[in-house]
Protein backbone atom coordinates (compact mmCIF):
# COMPACT_ATOMS: atom_id res chain seq x y z
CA UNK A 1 -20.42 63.37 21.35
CA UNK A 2 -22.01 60.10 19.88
CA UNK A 3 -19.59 58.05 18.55
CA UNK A 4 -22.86 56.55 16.29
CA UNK A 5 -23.40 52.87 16.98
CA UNK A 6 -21.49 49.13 15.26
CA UNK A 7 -23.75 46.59 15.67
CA UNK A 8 -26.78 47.75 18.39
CA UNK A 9 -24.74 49.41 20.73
CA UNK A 10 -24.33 53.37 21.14
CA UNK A 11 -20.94 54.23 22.40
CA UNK A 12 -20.09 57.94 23.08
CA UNK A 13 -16.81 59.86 22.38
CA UNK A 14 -15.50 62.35 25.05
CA UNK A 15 -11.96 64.45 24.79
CA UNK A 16 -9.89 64.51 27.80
CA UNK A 17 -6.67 66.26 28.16
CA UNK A 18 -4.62 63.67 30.59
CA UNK A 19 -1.34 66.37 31.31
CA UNK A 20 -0.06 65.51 27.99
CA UNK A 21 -2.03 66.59 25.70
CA UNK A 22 -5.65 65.70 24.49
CA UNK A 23 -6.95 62.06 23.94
CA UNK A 24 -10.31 61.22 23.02
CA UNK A 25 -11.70 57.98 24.74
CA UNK A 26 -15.00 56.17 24.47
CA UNK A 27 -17.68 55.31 27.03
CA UNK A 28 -20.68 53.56 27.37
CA UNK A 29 -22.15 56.66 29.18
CA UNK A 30 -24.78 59.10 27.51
CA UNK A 31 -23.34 63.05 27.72
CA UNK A 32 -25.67 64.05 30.07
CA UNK A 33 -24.89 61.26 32.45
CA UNK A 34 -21.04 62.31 31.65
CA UNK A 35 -21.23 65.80 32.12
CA UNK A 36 -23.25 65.61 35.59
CA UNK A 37 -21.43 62.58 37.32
CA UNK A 38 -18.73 62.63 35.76
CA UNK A 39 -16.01 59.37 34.12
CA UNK A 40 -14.53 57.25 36.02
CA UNK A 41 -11.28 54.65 34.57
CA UNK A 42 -13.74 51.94 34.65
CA UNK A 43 -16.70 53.80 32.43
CA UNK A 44 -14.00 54.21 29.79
CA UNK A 45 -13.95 51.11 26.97
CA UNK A 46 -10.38 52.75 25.52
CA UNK A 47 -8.89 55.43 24.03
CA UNK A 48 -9.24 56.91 20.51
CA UNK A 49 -6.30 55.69 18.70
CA UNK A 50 -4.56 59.51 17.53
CA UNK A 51 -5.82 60.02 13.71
CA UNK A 52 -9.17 58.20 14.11
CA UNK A 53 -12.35 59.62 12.51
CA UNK A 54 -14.47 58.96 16.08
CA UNK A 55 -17.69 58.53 14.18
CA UNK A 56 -16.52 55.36 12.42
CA UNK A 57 -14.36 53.28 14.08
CA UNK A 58 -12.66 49.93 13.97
CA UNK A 59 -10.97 47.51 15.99
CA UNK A 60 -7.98 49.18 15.15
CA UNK A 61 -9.08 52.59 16.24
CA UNK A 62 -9.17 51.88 20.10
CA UNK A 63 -7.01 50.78 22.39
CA UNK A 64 -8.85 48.77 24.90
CA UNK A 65 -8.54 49.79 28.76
CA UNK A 66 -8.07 46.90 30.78
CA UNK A 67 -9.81 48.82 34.02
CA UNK A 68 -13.11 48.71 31.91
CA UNK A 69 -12.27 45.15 30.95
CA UNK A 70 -11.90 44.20 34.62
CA UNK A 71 -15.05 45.42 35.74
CA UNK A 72 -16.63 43.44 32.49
CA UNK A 73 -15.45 40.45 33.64
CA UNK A 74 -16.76 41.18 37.22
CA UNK A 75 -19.91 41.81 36.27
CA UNK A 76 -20.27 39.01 34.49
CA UNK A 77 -18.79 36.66 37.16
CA UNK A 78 -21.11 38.41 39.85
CA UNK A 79 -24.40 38.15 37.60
CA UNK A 80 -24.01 34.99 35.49
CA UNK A 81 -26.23 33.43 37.85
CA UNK A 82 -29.33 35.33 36.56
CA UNK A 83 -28.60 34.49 33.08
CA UNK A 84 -31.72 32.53 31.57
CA UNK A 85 -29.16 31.78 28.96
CA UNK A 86 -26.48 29.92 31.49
CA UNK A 87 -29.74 28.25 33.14
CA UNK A 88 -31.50 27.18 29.56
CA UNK A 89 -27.47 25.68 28.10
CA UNK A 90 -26.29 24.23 31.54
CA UNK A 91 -29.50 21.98 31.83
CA UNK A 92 -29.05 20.70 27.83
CA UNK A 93 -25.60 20.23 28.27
CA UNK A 94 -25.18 18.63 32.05
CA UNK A 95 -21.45 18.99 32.48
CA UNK A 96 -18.56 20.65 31.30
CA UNK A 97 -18.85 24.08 30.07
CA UNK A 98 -20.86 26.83 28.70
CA UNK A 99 -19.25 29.85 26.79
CA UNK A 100 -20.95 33.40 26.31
CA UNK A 101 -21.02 34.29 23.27
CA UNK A 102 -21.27 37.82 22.44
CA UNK A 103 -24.33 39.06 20.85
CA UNK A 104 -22.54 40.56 17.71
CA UNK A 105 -21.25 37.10 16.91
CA UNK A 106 -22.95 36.35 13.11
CA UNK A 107 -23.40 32.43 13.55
CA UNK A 108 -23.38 31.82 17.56
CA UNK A 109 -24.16 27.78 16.38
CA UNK A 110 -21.73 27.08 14.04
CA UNK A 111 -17.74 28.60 14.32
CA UNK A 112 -17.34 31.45 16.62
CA UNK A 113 -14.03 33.58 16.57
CA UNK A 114 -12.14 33.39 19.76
CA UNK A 115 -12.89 37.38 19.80
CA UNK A 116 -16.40 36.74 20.12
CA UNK A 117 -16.05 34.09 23.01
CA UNK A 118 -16.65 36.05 26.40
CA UNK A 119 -15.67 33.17 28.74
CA UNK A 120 -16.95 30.11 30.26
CA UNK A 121 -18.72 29.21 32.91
CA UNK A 122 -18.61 24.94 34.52
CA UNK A 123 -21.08 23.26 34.38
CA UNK A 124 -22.12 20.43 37.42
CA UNK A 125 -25.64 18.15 36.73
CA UNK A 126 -27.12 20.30 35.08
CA UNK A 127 -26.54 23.86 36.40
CA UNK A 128 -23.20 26.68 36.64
CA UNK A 129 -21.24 26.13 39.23
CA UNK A 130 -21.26 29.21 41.72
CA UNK A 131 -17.89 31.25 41.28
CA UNK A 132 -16.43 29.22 37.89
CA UNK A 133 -16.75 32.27 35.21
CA UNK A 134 -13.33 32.64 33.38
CA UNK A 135 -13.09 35.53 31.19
CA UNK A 136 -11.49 35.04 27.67
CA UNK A 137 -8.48 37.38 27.53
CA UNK A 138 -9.00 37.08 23.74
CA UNK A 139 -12.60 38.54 23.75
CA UNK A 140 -12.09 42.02 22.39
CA UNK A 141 -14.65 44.99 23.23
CA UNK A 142 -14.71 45.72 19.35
CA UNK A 143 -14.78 43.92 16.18
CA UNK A 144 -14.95 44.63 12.38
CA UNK A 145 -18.87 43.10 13.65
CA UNK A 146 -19.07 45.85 16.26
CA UNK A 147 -18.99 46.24 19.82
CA UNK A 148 -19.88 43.53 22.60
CA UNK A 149 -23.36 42.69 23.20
CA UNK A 150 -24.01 41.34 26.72
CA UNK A 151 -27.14 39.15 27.25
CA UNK A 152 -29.96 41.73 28.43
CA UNK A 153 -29.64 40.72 31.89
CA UNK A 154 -25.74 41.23 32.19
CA UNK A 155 -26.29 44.24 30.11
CA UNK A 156 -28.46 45.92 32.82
CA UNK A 157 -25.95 44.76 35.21
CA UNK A 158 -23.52 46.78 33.46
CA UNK A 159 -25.50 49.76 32.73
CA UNK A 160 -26.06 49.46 36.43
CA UNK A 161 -22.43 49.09 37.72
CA UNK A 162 -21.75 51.82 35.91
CA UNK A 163 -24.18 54.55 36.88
CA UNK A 164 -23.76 53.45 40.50
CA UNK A 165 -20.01 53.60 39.90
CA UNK A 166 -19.98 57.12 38.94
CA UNK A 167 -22.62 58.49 41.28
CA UNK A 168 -20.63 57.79 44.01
């Protein structure tokens, strides 16, 4: 069932009994997608914290799975490269570092909360360097300002990871 959305991102609820009883948990996956493919660890954002109403939650609510997490990270590592975001910062900037910011983030110029910090990517005369992404084990999937927002071309990349992921 839809979980409704925080932020611009739809997130779905589905119940699952793992052997010891039911859990809900919470994908990025559309029901019908779900229901014909099936979920795999790494479609999963977390689980429903026992007690929480699954049409509102908060940061509290979910415990994040680090299998999703992982494959985050991956796909951002493996498709930073086609960020026009990374290529529009690392020419400004030159060297050193540019962070991804979430989308969700409310002032992405002035102070942004660690939470909201994706990871970073190095920066060498004016471009990323090939293979330097470091996730921030402090982002967190959701905030009291709602779920991640990825960029629209890591986005697809995820959406795509995902799908392929499962269809297998």
């Amino acid at each position: 069932m839809p979980a409704g959305s925080r932020g611009d991102r739809q997130v779905f609820v589905y119940r699952f009994d793992f052997g010891g009883g039911e859990r809900e948990v919470v994908s990025l996956l559309e029901s019908d997608w779900a229901f014909r493919h099936g979920l795999r660890a790494d479609g999963i954002l977390g689980s429903v914290r026992a007690g929480a109403n699954p049409d509102d939650l908060g940061p509290a609510d979910v415990e994040e799975n680090d299998v999703f997490v992982r494959l985050l990270s991956t796909v951002v590592q493996d498709n930073i490269g086609q960020s026009d975001f990374l290529r529009r910062e690392a020419r400004k900037q030159g060297a050193g570092y540019v962070y991804l910011i979430d989308g969700r983030t409310s002032n992405p110029g002035g102070r942004v909360p660690p939470e909201d910090i994706l990871g970073a990517v190095e920066v060498k005369d004016g471009q990323g360097v090939a293979g330097s992404y470091r996730h921030n084990p402090r982002h967190r999937l959701l905030t009291a300002a709602g779920w991640f927002r990825l960029p629209d071309e890591l986005e697809s990349a995820l959406q795509r990871r995902l799908r392929v992921r499962t269809a297998d």
